[in-house]
N, C-alpha and C. Protein backbone atom coordinates (compact mmCIF):
# COMPACT_ATOMS: atom_id res chain seq x y z
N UNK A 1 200.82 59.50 168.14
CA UNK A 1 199.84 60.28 167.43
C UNK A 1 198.43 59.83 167.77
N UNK A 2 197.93 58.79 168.22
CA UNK A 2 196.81 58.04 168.65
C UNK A 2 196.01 59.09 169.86
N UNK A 3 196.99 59.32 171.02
CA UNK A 3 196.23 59.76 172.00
C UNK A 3 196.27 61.24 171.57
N UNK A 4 196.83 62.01 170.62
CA UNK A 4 196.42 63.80 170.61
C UNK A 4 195.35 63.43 169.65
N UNK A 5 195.02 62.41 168.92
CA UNK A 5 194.10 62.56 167.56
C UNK A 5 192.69 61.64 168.96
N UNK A 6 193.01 60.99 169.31
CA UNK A 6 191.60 60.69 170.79
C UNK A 6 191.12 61.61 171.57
N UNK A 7 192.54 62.70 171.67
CA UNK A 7 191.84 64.32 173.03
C UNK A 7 191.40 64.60 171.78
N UNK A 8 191.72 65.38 170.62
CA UNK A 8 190.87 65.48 169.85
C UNK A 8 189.61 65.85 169.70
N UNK A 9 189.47 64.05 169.17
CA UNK A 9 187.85 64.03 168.89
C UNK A 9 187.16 63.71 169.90
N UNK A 10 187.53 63.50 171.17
CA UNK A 10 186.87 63.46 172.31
C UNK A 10 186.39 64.98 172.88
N UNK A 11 187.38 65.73 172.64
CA UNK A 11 186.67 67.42 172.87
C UNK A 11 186.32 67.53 171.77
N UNK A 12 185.58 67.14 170.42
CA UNK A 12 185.02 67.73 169.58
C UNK A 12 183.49 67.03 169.87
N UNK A 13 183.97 65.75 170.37
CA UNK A 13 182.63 64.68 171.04
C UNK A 13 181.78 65.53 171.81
N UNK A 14 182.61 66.20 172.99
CA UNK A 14 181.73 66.89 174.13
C UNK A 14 181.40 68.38 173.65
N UNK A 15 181.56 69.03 172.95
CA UNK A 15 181.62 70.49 172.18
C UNK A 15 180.23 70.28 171.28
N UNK A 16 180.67 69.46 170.68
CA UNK A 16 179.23 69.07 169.10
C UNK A 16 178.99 67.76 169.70
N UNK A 17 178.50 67.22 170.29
CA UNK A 17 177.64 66.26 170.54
C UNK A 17 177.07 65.64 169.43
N UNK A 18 175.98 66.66 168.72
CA UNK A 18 175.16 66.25 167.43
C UNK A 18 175.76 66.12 166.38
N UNK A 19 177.24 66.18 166.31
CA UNK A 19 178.34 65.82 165.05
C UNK A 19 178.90 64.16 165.36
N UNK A 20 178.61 63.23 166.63
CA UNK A 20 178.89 62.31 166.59
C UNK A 20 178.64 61.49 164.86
N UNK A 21 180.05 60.89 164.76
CA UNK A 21 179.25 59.19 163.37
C UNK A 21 178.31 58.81 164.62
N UNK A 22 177.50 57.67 163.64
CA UNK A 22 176.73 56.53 163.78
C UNK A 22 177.98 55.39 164.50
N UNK A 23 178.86 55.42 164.59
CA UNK A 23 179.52 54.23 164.87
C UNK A 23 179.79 53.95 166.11
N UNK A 24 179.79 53.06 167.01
CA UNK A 24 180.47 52.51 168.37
C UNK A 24 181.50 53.25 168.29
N UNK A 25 182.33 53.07 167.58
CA UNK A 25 184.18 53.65 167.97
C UNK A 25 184.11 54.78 168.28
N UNK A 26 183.24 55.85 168.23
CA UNK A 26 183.48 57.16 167.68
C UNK A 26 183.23 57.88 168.83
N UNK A 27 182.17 56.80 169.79
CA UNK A 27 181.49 57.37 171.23
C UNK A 27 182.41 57.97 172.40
N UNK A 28 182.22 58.75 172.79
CA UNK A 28 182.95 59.08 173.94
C UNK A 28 183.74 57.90 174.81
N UNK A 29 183.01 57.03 174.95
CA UNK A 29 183.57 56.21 176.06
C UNK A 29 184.83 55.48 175.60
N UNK A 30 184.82 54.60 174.64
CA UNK A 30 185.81 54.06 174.04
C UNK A 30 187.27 55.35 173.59
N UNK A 31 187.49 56.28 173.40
CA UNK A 31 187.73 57.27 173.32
C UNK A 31 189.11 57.87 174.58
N UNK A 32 188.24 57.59 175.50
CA UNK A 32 189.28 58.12 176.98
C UNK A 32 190.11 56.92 177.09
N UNK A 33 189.73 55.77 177.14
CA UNK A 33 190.97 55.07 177.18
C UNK A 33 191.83 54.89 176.77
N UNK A 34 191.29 55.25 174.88
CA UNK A 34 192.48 55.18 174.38
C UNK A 34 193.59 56.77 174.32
N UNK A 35 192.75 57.15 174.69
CA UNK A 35 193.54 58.23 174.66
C UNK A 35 194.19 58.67 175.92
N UNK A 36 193.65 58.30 177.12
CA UNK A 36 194.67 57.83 178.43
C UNK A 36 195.72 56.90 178.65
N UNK A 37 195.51 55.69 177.87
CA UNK A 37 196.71 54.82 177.50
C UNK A 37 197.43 55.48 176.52
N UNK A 38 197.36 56.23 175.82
CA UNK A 38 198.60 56.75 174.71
C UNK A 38 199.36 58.05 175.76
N UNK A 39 198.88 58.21 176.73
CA UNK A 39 199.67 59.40 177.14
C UNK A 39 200.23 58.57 178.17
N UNK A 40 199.65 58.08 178.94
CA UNK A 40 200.70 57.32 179.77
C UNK A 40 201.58 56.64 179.52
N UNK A 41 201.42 55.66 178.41
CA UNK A 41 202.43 54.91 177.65
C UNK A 41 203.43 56.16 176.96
N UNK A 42 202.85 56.93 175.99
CA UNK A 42 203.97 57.60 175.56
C UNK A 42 204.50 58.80 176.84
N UNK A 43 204.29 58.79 177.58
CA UNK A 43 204.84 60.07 178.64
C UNK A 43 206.10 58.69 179.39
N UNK A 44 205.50 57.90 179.89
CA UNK A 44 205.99 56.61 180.72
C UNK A 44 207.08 56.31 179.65
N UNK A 45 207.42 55.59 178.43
CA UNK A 45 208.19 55.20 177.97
C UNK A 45 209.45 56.10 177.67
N UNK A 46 208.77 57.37 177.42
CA UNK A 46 209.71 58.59 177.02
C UNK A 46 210.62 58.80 178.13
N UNK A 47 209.94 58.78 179.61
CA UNK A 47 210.88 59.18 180.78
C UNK A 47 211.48 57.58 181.34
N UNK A 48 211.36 56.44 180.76
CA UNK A 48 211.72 55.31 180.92
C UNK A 48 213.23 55.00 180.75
N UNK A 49 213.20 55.52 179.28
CA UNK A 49 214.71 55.59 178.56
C UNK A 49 215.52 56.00 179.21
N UNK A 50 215.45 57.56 179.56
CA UNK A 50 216.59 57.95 179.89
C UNK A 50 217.02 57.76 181.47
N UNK A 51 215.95 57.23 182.02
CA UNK A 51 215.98 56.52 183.16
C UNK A 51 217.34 55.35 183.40
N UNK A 52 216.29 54.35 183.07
CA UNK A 52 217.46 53.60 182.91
C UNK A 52 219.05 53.72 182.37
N UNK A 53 219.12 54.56 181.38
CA UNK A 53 220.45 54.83 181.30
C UNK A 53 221.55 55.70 182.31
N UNK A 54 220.11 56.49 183.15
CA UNK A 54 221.61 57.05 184.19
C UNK A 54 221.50 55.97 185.39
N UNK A 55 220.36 55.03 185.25
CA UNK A 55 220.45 53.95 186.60
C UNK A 55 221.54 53.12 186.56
N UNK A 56 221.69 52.66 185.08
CA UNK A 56 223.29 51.99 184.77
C UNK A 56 224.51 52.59 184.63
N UNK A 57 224.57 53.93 184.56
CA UNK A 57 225.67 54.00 184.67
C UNK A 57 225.71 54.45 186.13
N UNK A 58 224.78 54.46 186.65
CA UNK A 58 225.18 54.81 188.62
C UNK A 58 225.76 54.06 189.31
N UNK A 59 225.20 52.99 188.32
CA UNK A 59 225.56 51.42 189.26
C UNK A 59 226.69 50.58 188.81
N UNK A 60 226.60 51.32 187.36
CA UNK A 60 228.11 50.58 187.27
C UNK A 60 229.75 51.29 187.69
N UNK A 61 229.08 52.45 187.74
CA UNK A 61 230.13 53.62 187.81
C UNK A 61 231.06 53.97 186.90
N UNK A 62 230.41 53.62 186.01
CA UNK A 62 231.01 54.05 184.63
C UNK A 62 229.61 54.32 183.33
N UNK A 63 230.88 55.25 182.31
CA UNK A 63 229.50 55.40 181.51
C UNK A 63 229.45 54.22 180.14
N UNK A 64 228.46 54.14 179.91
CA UNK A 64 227.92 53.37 179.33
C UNK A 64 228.83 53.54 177.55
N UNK A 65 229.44 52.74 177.19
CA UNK A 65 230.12 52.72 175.62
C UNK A 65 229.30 53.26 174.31
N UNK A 66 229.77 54.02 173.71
CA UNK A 66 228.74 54.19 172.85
C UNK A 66 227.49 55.18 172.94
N UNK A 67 227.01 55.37 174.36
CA UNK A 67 225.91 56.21 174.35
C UNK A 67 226.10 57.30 173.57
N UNK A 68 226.90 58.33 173.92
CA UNK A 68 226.91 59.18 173.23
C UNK A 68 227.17 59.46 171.98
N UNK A 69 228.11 58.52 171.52
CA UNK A 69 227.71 58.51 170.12
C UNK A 69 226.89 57.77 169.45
N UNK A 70 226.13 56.72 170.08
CA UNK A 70 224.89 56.75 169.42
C UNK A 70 223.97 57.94 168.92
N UNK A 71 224.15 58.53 170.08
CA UNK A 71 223.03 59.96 170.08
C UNK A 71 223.55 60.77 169.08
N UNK A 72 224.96 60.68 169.38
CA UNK A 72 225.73 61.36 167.74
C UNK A 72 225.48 60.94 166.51
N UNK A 73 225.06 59.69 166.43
CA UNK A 73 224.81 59.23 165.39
C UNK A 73 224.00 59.53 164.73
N UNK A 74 223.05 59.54 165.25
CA UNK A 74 220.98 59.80 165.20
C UNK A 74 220.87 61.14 164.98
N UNK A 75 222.20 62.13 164.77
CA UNK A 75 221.97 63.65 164.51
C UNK A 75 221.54 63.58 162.93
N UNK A 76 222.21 63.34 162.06
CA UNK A 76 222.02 62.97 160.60
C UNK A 76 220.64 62.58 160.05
N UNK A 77 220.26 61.68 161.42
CA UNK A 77 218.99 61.41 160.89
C UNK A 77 217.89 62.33 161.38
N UNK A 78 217.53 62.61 162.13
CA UNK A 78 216.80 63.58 162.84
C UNK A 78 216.92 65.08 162.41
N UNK A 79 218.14 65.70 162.44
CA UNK A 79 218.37 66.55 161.66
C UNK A 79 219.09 66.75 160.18
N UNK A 80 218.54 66.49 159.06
CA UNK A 80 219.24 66.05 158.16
C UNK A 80 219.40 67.18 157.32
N UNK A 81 219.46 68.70 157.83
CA UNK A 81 219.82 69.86 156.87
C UNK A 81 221.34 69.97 157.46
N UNK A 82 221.58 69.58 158.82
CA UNK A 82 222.63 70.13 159.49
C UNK A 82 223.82 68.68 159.56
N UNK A 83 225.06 69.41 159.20
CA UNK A 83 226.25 68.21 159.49
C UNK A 83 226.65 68.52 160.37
N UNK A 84 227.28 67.45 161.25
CA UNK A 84 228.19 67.47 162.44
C UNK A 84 229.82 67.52 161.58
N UNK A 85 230.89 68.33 162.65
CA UNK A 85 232.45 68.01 162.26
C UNK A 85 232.43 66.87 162.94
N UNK A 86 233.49 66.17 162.17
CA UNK A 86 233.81 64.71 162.65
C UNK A 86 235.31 65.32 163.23
């Protein structure tokens, strides 16, 4: 949530200029980084995961125990109007 709330106020920075706070933090500059590190980090970590999981099972040649029902698991929580049949 860091880097969409940094594009943000960084296009509200360059749009209204004369709506800047008074504060350091608020300036444009400080601003792009953080909001370039939240997309790379969250874009990078997101395609990280599932990375690695088909790299191990390539290499092991088998699939990994549990994956999928982990992911089965995490339905309940994520979607919690809908039940799975067991």
């Amino acid at each position: 949530m860091a880097a969409p709330c940094a594009s943000l106020t960084g296009a509200g920075l360059l749009y209204w200029p004369e709506a800047t706070p008074p504060w350091p933090a608020t300036r444009f500059g400080p601003l792009r980084p953080a909001h370039a590190t939240g997309i790379l980090f969250g874009f990078g970590g997101n395609a990280l995961i599932p990375a690695l999981f088909h790299v191990v099972q390539r290499n092991a040649r088998a699939r990994l125990p549990g994956a999928l029902g982990a992911a089965a698991g995490l339905q309940p929580v994520l979607l919690p109007g809908r039940s799975r049949a067991v």
